[in-house]
Protein backbone atom coordinates (compact mmCIF):
# COMPACT_ATOMS: atom_id res chain seq x y z
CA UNK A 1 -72.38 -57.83 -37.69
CA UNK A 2 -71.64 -54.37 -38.65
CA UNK A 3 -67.73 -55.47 -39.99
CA UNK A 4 -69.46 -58.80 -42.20
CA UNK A 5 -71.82 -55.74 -44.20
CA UNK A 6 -74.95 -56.09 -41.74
CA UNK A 7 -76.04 -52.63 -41.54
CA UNK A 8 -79.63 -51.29 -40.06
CA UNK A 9 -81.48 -47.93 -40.78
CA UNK A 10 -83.45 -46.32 -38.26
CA UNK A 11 -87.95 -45.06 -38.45
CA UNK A 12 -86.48 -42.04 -36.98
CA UNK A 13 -83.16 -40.97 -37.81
CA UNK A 14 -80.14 -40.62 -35.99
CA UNK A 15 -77.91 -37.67 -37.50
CA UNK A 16 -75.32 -35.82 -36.17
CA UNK A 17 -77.51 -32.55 -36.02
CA UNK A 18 -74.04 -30.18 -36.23
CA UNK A 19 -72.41 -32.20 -38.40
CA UNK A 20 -73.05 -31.73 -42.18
CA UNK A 21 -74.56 -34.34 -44.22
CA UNK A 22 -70.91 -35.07 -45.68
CA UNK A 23 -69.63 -35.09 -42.24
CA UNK A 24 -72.31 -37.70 -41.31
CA UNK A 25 -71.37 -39.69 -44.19
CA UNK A 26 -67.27 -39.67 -43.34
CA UNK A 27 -68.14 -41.03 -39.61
CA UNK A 28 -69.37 -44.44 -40.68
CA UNK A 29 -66.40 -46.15 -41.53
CA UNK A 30 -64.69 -47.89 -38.55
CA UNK A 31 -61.07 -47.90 -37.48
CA UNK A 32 -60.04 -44.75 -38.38
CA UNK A 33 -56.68 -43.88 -37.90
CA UNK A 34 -57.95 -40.55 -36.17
CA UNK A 35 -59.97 -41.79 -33.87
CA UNK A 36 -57.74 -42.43 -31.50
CA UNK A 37 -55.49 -39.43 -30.01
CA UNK A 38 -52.24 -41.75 -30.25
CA UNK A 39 -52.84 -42.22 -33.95
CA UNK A 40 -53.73 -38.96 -35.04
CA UNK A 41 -50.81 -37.63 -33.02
CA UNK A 42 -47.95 -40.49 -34.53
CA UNK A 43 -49.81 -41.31 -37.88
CA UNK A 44 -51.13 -37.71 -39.02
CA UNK A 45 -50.37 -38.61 -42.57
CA UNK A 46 -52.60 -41.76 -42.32
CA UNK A 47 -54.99 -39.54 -40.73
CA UNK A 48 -55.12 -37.17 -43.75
CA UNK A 49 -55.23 -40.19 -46.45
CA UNK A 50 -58.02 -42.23 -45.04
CA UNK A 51 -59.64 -38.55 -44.75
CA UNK A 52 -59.27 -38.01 -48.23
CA UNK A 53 -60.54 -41.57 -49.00
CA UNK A 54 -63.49 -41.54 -46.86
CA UNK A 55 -64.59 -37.45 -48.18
CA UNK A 56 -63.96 -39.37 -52.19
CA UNK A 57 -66.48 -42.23 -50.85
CA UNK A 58 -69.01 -39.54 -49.22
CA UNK A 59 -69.31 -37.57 -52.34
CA UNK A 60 -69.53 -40.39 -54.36
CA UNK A 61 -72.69 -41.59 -52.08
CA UNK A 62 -74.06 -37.89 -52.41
CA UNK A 63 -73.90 -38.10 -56.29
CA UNK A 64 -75.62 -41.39 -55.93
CA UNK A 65 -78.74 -40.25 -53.94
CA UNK A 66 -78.93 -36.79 -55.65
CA UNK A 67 -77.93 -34.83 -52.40
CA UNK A 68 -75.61 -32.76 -53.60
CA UNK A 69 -77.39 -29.28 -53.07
CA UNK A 70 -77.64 -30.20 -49.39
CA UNK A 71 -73.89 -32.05 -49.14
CA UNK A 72 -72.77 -28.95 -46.42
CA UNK A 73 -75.85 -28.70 -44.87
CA UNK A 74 -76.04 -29.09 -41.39
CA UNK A 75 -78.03 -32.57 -41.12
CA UNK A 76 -80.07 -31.24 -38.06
CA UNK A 77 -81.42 -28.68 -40.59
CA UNK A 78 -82.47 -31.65 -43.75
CA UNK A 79 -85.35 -32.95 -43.89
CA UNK A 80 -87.38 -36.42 -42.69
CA UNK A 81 -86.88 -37.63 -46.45
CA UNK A 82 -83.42 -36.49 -46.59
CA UNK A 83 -82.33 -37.73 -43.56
CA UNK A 84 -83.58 -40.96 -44.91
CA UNK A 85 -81.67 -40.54 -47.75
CA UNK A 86 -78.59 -39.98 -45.24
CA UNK A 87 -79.37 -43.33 -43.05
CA UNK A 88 -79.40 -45.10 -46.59
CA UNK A 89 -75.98 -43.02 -47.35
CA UNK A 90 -74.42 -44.98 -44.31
CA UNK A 91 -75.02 -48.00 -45.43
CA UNK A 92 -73.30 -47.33 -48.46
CA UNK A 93 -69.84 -46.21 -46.84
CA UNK A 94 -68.60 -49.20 -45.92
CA UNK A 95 -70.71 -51.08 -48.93
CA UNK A 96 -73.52 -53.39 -46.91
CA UNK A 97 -74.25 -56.54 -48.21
CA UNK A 98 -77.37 -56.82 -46.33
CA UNK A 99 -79.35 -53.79 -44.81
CA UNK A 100 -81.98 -53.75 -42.32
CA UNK A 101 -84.53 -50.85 -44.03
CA UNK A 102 -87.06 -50.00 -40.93
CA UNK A 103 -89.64 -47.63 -42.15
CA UNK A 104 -87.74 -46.11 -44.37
CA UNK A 105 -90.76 -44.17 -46.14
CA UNK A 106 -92.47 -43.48 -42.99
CA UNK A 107 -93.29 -39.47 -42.85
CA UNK A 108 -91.54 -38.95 -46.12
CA UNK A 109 -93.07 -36.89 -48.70
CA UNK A 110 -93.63 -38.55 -51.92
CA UNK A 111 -91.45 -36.61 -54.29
CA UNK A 112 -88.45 -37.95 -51.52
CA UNK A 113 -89.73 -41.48 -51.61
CA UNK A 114 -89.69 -41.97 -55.54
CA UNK A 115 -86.29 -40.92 -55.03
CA UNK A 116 -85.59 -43.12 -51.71
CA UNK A 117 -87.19 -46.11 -54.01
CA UNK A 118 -85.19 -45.53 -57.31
CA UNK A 119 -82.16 -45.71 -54.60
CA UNK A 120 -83.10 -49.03 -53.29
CA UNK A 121 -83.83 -50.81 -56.64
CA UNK A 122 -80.23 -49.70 -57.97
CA UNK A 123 -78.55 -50.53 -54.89
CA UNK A 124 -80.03 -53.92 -55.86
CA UNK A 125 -79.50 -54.40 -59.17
CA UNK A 126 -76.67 -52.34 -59.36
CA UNK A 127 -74.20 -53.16 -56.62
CA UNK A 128 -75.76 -56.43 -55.09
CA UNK A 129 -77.22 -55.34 -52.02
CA UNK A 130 -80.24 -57.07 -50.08
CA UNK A 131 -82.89 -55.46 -48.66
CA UNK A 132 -84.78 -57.10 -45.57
CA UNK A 133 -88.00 -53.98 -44.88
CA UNK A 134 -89.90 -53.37 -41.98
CA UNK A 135 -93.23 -51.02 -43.62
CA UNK A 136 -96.75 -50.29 -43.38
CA UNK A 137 -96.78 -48.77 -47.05
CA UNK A 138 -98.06 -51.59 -48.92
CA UNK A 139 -97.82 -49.08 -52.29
CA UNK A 140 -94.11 -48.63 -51.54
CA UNK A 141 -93.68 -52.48 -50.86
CA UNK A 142 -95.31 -54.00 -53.95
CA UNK A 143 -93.14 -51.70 -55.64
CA UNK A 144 -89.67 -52.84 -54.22
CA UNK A 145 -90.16 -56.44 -52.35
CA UNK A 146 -90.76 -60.01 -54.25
CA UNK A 147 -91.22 -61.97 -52.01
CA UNK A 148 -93.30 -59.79 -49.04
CA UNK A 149 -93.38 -61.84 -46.05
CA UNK A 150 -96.01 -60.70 -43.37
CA UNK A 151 -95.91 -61.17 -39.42
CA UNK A 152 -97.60 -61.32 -36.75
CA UNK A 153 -96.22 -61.48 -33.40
CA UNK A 154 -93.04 -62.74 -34.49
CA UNK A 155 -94.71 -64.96 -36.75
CA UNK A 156 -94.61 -65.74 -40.38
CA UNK A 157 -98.19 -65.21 -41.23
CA UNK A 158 -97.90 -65.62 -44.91
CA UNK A 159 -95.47 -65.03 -48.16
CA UNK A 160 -95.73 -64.23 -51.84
CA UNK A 161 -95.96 -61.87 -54.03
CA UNK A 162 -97.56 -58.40 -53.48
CA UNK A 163 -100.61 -58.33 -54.83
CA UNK A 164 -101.41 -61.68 -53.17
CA UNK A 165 -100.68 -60.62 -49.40
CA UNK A 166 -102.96 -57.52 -50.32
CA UNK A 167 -105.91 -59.35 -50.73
CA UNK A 168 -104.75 -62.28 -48.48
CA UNK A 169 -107.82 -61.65 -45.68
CA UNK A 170 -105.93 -62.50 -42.86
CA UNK A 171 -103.40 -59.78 -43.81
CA UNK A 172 -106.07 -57.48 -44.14
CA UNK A 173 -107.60 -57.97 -41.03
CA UNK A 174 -104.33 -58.09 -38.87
CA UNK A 175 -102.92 -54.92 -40.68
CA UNK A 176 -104.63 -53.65 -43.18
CA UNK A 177 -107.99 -53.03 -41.48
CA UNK A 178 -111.66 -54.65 -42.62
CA UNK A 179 -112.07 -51.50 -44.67
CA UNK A 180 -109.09 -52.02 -46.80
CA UNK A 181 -110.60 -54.78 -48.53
CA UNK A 182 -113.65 -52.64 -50.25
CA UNK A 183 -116.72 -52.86 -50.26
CA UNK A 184 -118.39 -55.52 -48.52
């Protein structure tokens, strides 16, 4: 799935903690030359093209998401927001069609998440990509999914718009709790 633009992010992120966040980003593409000891050994300038290339492609991702003050950080040393940022950064390497977005705002600060949201709606609009979210954050939803489909056990429990599955009762009382709903 990965080589047809099926990419997935991850609730809790899986960074190389050593590696900088630019070094995270020039990992993701597949088949490099340098991957294997043969090639980097009989194809070193192949090696040092497709390096160039894929360092172009990470900065140009790092512009994108506004991480350029932490581009040679150590990831291990970003933080939950950023490495969100950096999981969404993947994606964009090897330019997803579709991406798999699970709880991408979970434990991220708000000032991160505006930014983490403005990301996802240009990815959209901008460069085509689809969005298919797993979240709890029903603020963060209504503000990037039409249509929000709700389950339940691996069943469709109900679809529309966001407002609608807010005060859809049987949302509220398989998710959103009896108190969600107001006053009685």
């Amino acid at each position: 799935l990965y080589h047809r633009g099926l990419l997935r992010t991850f609730q809790i992120a899986h960074e190389f903690p050593t590696l900088t966040l630019r070094e995270n980003l020039m990992t993701v593409p597949a088949r490099q030359t340098g991957e294997s000891l043969l090639g980097a050994w009989l194809k070193p300038g192949a090696v040092r093209e497709e390096e160039q290339a894929n360092r172009e492609k990470a900065d140009e991702v790092i512009d994108f998401l506004g991480l350029g003050p932490v581009a040679d950080e150590r990831a291990g040393n970003l933080s939950g927001g950023q490495k969100k940022l950096l999981e969404l950064g993947r994606t964009m390497m090897v330019d997803a069609r579709v991406v798999l977005l699970d709880e991408v705002g979970a434990g991220v600060n708000r000032t991160l998440l505006r930014r983490i949201t403005e990301s996802i709606l240009r990815l959209n609009l901008e460069r085509g990509y689809t969005f298919c979210m797993i979240e709890h954050d029903m603020d963060f939803i209504s503000r990037l999914c039409d249509p929000v489909i709700v389950m339940v056990e691996g069943r469709v429990l109900t679809e529309g718009p966001a407002d609608r599955i807010m005060a859809d009762e049987a949302v509220i009382e398989a998710y959103l709790g009896r108190g969600a709903a107001g006053p009685p």
